[in-house]
Protein backbone atom coordinates (compact mmCIF):
# COMPACT_ATOMS: atom_id res chain seq x y z
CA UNK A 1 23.64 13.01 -4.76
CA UNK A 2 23.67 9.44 -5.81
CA UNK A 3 23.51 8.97 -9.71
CA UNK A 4 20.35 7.76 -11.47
CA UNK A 5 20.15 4.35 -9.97
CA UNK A 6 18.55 2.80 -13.28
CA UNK A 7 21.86 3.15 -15.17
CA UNK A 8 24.01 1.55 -12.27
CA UNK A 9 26.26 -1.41 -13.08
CA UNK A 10 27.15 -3.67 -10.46
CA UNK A 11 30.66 -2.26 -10.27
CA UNK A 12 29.73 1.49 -10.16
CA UNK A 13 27.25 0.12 -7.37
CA UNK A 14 30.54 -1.45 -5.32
CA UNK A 15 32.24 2.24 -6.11
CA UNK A 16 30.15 3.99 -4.63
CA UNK A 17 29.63 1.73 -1.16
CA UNK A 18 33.92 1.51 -1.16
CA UNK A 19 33.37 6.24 -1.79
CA UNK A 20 31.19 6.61 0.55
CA UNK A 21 32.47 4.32 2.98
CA UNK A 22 29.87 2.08 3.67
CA UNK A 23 29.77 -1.23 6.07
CA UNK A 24 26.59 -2.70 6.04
CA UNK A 25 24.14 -3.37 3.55
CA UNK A 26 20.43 -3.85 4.19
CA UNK A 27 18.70 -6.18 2.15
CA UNK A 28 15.14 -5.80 2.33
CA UNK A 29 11.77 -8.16 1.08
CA UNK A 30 8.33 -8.39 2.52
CA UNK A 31 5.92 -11.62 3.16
CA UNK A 32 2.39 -11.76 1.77
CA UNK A 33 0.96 -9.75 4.44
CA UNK A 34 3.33 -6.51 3.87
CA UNK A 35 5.92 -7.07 6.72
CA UNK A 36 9.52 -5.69 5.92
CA UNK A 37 12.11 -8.50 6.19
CA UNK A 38 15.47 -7.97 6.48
CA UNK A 39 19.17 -9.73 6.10
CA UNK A 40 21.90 -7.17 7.16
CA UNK A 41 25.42 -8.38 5.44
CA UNK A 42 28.60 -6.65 5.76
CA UNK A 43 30.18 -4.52 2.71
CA UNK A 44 32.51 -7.35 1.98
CA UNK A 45 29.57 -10.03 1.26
CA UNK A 46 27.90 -7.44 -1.15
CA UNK A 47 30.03 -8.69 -4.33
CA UNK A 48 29.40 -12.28 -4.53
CA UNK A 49 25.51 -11.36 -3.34
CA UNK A 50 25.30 -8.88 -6.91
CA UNK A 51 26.72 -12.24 -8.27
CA UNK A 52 25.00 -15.22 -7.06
CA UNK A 53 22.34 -13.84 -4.47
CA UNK A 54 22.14 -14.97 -0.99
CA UNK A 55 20.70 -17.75 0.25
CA UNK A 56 17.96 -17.79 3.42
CA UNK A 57 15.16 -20.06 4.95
CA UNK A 58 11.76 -19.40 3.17
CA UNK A 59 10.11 -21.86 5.57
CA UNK A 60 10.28 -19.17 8.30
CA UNK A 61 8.32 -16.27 6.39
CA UNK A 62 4.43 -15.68 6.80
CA UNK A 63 2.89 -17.63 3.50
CA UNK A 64 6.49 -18.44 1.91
CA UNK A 65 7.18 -22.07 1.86
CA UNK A 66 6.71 -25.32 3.92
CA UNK A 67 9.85 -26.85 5.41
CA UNK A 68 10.29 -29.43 2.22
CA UNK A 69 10.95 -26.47 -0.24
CA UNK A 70 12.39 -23.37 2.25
CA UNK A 71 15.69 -23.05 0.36
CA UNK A 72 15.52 -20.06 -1.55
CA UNK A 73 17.57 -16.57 -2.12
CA UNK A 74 17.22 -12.86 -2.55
CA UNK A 75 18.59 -10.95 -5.81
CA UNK A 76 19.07 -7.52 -4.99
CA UNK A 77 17.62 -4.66 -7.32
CA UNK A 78 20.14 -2.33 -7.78
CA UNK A 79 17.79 0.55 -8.88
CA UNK A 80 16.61 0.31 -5.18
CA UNK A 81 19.54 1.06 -3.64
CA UNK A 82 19.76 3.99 -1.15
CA UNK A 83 21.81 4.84 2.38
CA UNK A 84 19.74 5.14 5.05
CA UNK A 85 19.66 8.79 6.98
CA UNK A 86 19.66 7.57 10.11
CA UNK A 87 22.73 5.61 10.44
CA UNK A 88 26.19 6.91 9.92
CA UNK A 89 30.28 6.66 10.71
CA UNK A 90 30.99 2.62 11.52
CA UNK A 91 27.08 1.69 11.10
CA UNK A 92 26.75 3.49 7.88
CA UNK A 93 24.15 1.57 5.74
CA UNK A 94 22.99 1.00 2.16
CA UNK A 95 19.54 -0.55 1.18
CA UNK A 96 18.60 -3.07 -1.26
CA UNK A 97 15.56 -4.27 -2.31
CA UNK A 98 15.26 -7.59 -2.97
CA UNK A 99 13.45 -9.80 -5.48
CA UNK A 100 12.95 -13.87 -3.90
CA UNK A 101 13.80 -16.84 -6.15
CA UNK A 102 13.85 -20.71 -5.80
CA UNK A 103 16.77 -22.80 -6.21
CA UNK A 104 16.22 -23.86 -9.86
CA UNK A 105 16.67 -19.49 -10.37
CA UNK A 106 12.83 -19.11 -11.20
CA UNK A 107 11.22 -15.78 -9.62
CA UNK A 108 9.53 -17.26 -6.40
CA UNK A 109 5.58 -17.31 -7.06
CA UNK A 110 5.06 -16.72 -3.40
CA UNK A 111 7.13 -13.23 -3.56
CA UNK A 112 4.53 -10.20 -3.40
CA UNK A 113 7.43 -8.23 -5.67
CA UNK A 114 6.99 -10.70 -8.18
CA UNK A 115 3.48 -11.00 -8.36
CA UNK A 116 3.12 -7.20 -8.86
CA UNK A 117 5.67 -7.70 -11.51
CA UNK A 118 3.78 -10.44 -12.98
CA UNK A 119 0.67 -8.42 -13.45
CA UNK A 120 2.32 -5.36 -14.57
CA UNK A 121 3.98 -7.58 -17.63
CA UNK A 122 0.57 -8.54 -18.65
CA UNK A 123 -0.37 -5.11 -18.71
CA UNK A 124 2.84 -4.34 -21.09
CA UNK A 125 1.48 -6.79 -22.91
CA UNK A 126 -1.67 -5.32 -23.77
CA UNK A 127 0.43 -1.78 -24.38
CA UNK A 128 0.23 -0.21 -21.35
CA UNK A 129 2.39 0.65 -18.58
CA UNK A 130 0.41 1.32 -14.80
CA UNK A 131 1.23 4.19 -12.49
CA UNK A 132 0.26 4.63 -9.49
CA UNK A 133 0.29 7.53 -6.38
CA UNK A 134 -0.96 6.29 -2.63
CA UNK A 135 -1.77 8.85 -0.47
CA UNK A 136 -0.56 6.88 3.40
CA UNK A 137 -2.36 8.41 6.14
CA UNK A 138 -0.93 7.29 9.87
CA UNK A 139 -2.02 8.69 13.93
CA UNK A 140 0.88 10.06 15.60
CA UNK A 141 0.57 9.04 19.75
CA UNK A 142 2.07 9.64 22.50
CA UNK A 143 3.39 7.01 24.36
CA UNK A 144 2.24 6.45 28.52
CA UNK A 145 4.96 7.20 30.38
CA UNK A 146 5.45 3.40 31.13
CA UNK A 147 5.38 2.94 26.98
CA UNK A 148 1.87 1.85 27.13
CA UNK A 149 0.11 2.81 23.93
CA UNK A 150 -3.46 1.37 25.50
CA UNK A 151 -5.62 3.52 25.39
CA UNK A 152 -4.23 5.54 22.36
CA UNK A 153 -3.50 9.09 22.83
CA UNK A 154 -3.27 11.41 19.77
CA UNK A 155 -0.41 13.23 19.69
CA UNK A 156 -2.19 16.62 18.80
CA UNK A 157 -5.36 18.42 18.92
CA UNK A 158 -5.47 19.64 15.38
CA UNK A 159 -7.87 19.19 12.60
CA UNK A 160 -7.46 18.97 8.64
CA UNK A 161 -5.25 21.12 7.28
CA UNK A 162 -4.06 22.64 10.59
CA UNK A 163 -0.47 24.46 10.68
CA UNK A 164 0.56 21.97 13.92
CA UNK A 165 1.14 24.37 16.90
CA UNK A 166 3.43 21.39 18.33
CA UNK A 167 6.91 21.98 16.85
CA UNK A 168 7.57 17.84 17.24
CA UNK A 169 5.36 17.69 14.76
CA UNK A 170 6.47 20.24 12.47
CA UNK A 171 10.06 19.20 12.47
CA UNK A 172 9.06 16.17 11.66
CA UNK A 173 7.32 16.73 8.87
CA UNK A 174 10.62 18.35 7.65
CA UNK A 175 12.65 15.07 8.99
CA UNK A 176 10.62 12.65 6.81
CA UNK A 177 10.91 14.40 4.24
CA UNK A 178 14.18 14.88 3.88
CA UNK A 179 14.53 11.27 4.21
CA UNK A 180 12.34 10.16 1.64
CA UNK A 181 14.78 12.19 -0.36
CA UNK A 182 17.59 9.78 0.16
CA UNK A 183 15.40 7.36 -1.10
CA UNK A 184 14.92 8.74 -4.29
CA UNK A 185 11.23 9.87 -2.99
CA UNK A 186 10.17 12.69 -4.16
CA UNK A 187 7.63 14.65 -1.68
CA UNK A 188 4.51 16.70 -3.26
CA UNK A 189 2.86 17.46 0.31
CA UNK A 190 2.15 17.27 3.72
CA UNK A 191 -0.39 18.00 6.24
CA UNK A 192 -2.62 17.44 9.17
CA UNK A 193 -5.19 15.00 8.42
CA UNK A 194 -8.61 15.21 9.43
CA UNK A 195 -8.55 13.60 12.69
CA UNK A 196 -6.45 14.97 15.75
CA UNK A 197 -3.29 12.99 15.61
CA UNK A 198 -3.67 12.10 12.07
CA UNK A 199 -1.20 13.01 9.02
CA UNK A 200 -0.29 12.60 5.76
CA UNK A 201 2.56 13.02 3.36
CA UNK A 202 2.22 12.54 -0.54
CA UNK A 203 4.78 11.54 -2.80
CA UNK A 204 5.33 11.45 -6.37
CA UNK A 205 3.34 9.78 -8.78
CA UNK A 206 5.20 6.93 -10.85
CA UNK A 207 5.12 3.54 -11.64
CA UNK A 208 3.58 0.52 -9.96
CA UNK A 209 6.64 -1.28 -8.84
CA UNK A 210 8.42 1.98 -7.79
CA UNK A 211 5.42 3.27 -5.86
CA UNK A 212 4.63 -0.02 -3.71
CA UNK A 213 8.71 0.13 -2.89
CA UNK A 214 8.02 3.64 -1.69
CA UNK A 215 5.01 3.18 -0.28
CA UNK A 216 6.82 -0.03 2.00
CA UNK A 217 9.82 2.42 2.88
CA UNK A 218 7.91 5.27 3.74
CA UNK A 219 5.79 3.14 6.59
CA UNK A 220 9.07 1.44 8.00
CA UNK A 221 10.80 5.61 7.78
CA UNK A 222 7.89 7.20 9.45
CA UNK A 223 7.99 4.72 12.37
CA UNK A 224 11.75 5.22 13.11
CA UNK A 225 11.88 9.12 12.79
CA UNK A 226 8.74 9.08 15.22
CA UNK A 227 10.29 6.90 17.59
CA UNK A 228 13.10 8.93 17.93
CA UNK A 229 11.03 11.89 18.83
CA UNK A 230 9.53 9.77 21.59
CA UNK A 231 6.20 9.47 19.81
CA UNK A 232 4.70 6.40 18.19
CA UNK A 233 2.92 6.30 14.30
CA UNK A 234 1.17 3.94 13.78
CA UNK A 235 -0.47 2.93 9.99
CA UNK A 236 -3.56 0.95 11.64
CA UNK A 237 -6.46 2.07 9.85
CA UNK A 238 -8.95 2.79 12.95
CA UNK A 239 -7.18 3.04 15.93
CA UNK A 240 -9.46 5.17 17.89
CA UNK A 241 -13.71 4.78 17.87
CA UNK A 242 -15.14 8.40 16.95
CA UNK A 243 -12.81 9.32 14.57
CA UNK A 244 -11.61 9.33 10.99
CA UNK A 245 -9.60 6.38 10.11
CA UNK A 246 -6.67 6.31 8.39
CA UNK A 247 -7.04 5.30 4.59
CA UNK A 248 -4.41 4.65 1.50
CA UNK A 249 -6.31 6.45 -1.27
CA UNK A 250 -4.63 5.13 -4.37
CA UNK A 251 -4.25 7.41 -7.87
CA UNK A 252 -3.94 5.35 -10.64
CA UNK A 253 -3.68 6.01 -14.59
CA UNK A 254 -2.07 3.68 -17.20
CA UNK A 255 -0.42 5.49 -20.14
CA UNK A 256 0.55 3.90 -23.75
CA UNK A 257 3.90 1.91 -23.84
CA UNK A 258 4.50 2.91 -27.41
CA UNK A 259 4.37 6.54 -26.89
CA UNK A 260 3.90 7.31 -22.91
CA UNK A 261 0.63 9.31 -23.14
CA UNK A 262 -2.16 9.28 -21.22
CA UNK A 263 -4.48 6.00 -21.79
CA UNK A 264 -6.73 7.60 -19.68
CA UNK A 265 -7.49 11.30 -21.28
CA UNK A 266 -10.29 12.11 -23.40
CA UNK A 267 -10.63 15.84 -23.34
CA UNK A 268 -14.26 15.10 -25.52
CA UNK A 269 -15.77 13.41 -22.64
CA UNK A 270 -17.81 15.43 -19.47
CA UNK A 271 -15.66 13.35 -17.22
CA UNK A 272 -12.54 13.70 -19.75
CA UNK A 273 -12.15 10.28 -19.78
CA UNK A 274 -11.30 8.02 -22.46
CA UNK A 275 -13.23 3.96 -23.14
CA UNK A 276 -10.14 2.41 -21.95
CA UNK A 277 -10.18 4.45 -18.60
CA UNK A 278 -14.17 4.06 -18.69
CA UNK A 279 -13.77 0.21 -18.95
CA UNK A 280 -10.58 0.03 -16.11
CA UNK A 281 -13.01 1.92 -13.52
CA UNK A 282 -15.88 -0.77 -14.62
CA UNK A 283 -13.85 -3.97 -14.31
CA UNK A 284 -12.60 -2.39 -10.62
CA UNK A 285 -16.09 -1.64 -9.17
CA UNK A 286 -17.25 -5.14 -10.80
CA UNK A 287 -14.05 -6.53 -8.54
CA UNK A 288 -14.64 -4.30 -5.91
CA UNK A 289 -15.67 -7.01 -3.19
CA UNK A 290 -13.53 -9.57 -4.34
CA UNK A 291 -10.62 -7.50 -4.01
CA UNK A 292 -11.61 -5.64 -0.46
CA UNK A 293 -9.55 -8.65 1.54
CA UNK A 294 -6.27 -7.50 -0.21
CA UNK A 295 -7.05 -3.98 0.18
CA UNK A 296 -8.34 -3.90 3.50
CA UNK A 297 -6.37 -7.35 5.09
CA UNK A 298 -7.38 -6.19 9.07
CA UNK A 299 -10.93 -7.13 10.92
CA UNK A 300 -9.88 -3.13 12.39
CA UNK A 301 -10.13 -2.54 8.31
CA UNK A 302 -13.70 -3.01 8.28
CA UNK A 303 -14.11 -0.50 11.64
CA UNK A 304 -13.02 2.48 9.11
CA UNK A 305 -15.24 1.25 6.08
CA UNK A 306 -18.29 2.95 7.66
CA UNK A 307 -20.36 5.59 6.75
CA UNK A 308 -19.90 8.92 8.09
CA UNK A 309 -16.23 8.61 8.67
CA UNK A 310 -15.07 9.66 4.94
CA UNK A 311 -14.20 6.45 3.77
CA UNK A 312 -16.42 4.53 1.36
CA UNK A 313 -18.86 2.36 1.28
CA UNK A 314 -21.19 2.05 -1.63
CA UNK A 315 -19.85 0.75 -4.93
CA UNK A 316 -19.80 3.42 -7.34
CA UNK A 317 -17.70 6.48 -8.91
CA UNK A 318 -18.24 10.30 -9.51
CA UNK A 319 -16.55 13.50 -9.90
CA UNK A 320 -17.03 15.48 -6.86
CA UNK A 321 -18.53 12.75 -4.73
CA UNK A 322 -16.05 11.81 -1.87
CA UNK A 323 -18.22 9.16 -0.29
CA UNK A 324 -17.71 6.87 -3.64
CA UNK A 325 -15.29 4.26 -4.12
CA UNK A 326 -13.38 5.87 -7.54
CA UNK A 327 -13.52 9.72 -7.54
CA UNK A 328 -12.11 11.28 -10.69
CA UNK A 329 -9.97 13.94 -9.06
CA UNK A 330 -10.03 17.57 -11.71
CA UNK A 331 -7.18 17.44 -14.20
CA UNK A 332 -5.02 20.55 -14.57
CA UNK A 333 -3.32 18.88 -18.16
CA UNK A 334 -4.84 15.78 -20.38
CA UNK A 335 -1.51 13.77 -19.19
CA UNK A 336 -3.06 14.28 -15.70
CA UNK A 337 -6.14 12.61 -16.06
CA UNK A 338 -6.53 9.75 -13.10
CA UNK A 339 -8.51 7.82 -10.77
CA UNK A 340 -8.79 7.66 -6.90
CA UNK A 341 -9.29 4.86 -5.56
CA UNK A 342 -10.36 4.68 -1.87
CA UNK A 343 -10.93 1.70 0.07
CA UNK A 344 -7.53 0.75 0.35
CA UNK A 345 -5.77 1.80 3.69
CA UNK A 346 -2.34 1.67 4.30
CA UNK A 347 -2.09 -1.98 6.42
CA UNK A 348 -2.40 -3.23 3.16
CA UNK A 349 0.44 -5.00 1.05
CA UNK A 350 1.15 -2.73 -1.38
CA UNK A 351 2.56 -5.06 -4.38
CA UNK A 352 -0.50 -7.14 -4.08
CA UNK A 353 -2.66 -4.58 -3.27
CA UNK A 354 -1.88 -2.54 -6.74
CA UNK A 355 -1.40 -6.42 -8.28
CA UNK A 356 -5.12 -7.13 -8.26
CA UNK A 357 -6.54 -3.18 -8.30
CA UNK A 358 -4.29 -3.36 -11.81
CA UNK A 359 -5.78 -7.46 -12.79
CA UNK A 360 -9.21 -5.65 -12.15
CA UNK A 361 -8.70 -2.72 -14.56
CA UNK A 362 -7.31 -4.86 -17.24
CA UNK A 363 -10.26 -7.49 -17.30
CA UNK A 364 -12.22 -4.34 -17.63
CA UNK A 365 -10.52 -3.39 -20.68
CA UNK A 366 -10.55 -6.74 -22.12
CA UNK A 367 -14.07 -7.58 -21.56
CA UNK A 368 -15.27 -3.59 -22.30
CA UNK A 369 -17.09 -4.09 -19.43
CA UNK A 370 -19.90 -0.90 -19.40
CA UNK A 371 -19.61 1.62 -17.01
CA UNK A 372 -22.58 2.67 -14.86
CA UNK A 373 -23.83 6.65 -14.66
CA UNK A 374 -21.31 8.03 -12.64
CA UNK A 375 -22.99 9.03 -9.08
CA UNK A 376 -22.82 12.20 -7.47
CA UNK A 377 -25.28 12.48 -4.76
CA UNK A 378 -23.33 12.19 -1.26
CA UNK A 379 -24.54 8.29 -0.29
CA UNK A 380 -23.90 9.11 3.32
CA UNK A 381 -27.25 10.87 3.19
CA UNK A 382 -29.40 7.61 1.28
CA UNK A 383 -28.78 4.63 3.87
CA UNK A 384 -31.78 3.39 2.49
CA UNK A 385 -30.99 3.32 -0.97
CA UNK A 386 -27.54 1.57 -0.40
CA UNK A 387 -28.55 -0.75 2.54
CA UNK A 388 -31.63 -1.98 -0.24
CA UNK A 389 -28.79 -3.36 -2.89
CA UNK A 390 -26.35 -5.66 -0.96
CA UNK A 391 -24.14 -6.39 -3.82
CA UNK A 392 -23.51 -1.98 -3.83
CA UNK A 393 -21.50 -2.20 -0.72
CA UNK A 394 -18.16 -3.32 0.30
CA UNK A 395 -17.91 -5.98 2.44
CA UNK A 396 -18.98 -5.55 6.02
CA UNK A 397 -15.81 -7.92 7.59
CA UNK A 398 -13.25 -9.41 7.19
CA UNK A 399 -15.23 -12.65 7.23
CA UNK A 400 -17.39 -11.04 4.10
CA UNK A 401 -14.14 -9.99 2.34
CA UNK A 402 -12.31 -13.13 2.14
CA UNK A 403 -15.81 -15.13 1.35
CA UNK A 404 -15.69 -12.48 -1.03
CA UNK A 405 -12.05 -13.04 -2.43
CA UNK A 406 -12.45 -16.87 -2.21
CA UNK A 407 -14.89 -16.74 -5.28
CA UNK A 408 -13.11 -13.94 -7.36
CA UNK A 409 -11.20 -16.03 -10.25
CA UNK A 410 -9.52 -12.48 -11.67
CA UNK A 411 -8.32 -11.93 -7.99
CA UNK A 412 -7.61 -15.30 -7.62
CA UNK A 413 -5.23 -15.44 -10.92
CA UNK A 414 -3.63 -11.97 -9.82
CA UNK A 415 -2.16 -13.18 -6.76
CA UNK A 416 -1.51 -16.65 -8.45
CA UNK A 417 -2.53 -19.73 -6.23
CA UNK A 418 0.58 -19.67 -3.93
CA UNK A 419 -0.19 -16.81 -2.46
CA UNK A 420 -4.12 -16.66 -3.04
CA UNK A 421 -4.18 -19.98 -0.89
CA UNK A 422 -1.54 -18.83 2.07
CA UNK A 423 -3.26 -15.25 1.97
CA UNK A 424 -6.48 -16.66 2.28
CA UNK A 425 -5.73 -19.23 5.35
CA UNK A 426 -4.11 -16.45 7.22
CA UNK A 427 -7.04 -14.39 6.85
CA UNK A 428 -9.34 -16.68 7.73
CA UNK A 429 -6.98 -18.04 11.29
CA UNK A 430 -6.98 -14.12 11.31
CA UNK A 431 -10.67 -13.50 11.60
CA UNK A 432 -11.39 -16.85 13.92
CA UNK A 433 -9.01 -15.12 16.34
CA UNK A 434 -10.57 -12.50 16.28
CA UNK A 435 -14.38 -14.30 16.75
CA UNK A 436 -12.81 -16.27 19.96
CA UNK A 437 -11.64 -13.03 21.82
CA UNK A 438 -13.87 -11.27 24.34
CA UNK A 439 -13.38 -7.77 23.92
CA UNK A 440 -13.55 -4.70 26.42
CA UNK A 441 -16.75 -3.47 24.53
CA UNK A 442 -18.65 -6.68 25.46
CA UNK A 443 -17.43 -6.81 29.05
CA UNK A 444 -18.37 -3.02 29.52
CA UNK A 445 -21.76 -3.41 27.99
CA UNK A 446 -22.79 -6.99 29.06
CA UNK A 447 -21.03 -8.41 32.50
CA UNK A 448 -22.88 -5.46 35.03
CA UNK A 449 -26.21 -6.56 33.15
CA UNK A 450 -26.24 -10.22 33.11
């Protein structure tokens, strides 16, 4: 067992890599869509990399830099570091996350990490520190036997909460989670989700920063382990028409930097919640639709924000009410209190994701924004009623979303305008594809009748 990673010194870090023999290190960033990126050096470069970084060409990551200004370098964070399970004897690795900085050694604007990290500051700032727990849903398939994953096949035929009668999937389960482990992840739960194929594994609630590392690892650990039981997973929020898609609901609850209790309790209230978490709920529903792009990036996003599948729609928050955008999930302690937040889904960047979900809680707070009557009638079953109010619905597109994000200044500010611009323009060349392409759908339906 690795010590606590937050007390490690650069030289107790080289210890332990020269102990437990290892020869590669992994260091590890994403661009501003969510992609892992990766530089592999050898043991002997790690040193001098603690010491001065390492130096690599910006100009070649999605929304980074143009070719004028692609020098730039990673500085590991040596609370990340973990060995990877899956690699041992002479390609035994360690993993470091990385944080992206320019050549003058500023933090690089353009660096999802450091936008999180940005936010999260002004949040200490106010007196409050932001914790967060994603729930990651993903579709186990099984691959053709040529590898074709066209038309998808789910790997099962279970349903939610299903003991798996496949043992692949079973052992699995056990594989990943032992994994997480050497990460430092901590699992709660796992289970079969509510589609056949689909499943989900929880881990431990903690901090913002922490969380989105996870929540990055766990995608890029779930795809390898499943690969080497010859299946695929696959985190694309509505991979097959007909059933559930696959969403990133998002627990949130800040707590008081002086003191670390709950910001968010009020054990007074019908809801037990306090004015600060009253406000943080109103200033997210207020930036609901200019935050949807960030949350849900994919046009396939918008295929899973439908009603009837589970996943919301209208803009609005209750208790038991599953079809609303914030539930309040029961509290078994006051420090428990939290949100859920639901439209998210986990083809999402995580750091900006929980950037502007925090950015849209805090102008809450600052503004006292009022919260509406909570809602608790199931809006699946009044189409009318939501259909009649156009600004009580998420966006319908990805088209709608980033119109949507273009006019949101809080958003806007969140991501900062490096990566607000290059998110924005990838979107929207995103989206244009997508218009241009004639799908199967409209062949099917339209060439035999025309």
């Amino acid at each position: 067992m690795l010590p606590n990673n937050k007390k490690l010194t650069a030289e107790e870090l080289l210890a332990i890599v020269k102990k437990e023999e290892i020869n590669f290190i992994d260091l590890q960033f994403t661009d501003i869509v969510g992609a892992r990126k990766n530089v592999t050096i050898p043991t002997r470069e790690l040193e001098p990399t603690l010491n001065h970084g390492i130096w690599f060409d910006g100009s070649s990551i999605e929304g980074f830099a143009r070719i004028a200004e692609s020098d730039m370098y990673l500085v590991p964070d040596i609370t990340t570091f973990a060995i990877l399970p899956w690699l041992s004897g002479k390609e035994k690795t360690g993993r470091l996350i990385c944080n992206v900085y320019t050549p003058d050694g500023q933090p690089f604007l353009g660096d999802p990490r450091t936008v999180l990290s940005r936010v999260i500051k002004d949040a200490e700032n106010m007196g409050f520190i932001y914790n967060t727990g994603p729930e990651l849903e993903f579709f186990l398939l099984k691959p053709a036997a040529d590898g074709n994953l066209i038309p998808p096949r789910p790997q099962d035929s279970a349903s939610y909460f299903d003991q798996p009668v496949d043992m692949v999937a079973t052992s699995l389960w056990r594989q990943m989670t032992d994994a997480l482990a050497a990460f430092d992840i901590e699992t709660e739960t796992m289970h079969h989700e509510v589609a056949t194929g689909q499943h989900e594994i929880d881990f431990r609630y903690s901090n913002a920063l922490k969380t989105a590392d996870n929540s990055v690892t766990f995608r890029v650990l779930v795809k390898i382990l499943a690969e080497q039981k010859g299946l695929y997973a696959t985190f694309m929020p509505k991979p097959i028409r007909g059933l559930n898609g696959s969403g990133m609901h998002v627990h949130q609850s800040l707590c008081f930097k002086a003191n670390g209790t709950n910001a968010f309790s009020d054990p007074g209230d019908p809801h037990g919640l306090s004015k600060i978490a009253k406000h943080f709920i109103a200033g997210q529903l207020a930036h609901a639709r200019g935050m949807c792009a960030v949350l849900a990036p994919l046009v396939n996003s918008y295929k899973r924000l439908v009603q009837g599948y589970e996943a919301p729609v209208n803009i609005s928050w209750g208790r038991i009410n599953r079809s609303a955008l914030i539930r309040i999930p029961r509290a078994h302690t006051h420090e428990s209190t939290r949100i859920e937040l639901r439209c998210p889904d986990p083809s999402c960047n995580p750091y900006l994701a929980f950037a502007v979900m925090l950015a849209a809680g805090l102008d809450g707070i600052k503004r006292e924004l009022p919260l509406a009557e909570a809602n608790e009638e199931n809006v699946y079953l009044i189409q009318n009623n939501v259909k009649s109010a156009k600004l009580n619905v998420l966006p319908g597109s990805l088209e709608e979303a980033v119109i949507e994000l273009e006019k949101d200044s809080i958003v806007r500010e969140a991501l900062g305008a490096h990566v607000f611009d290059r998110f924005l323009n990838a979107k929207r060349l995103e989206w244009e594809d997508y218009r241009l392409e004639i799908t199967p759908w409209e062949l099917s339906k339209y060439l035999p009748a025309y």
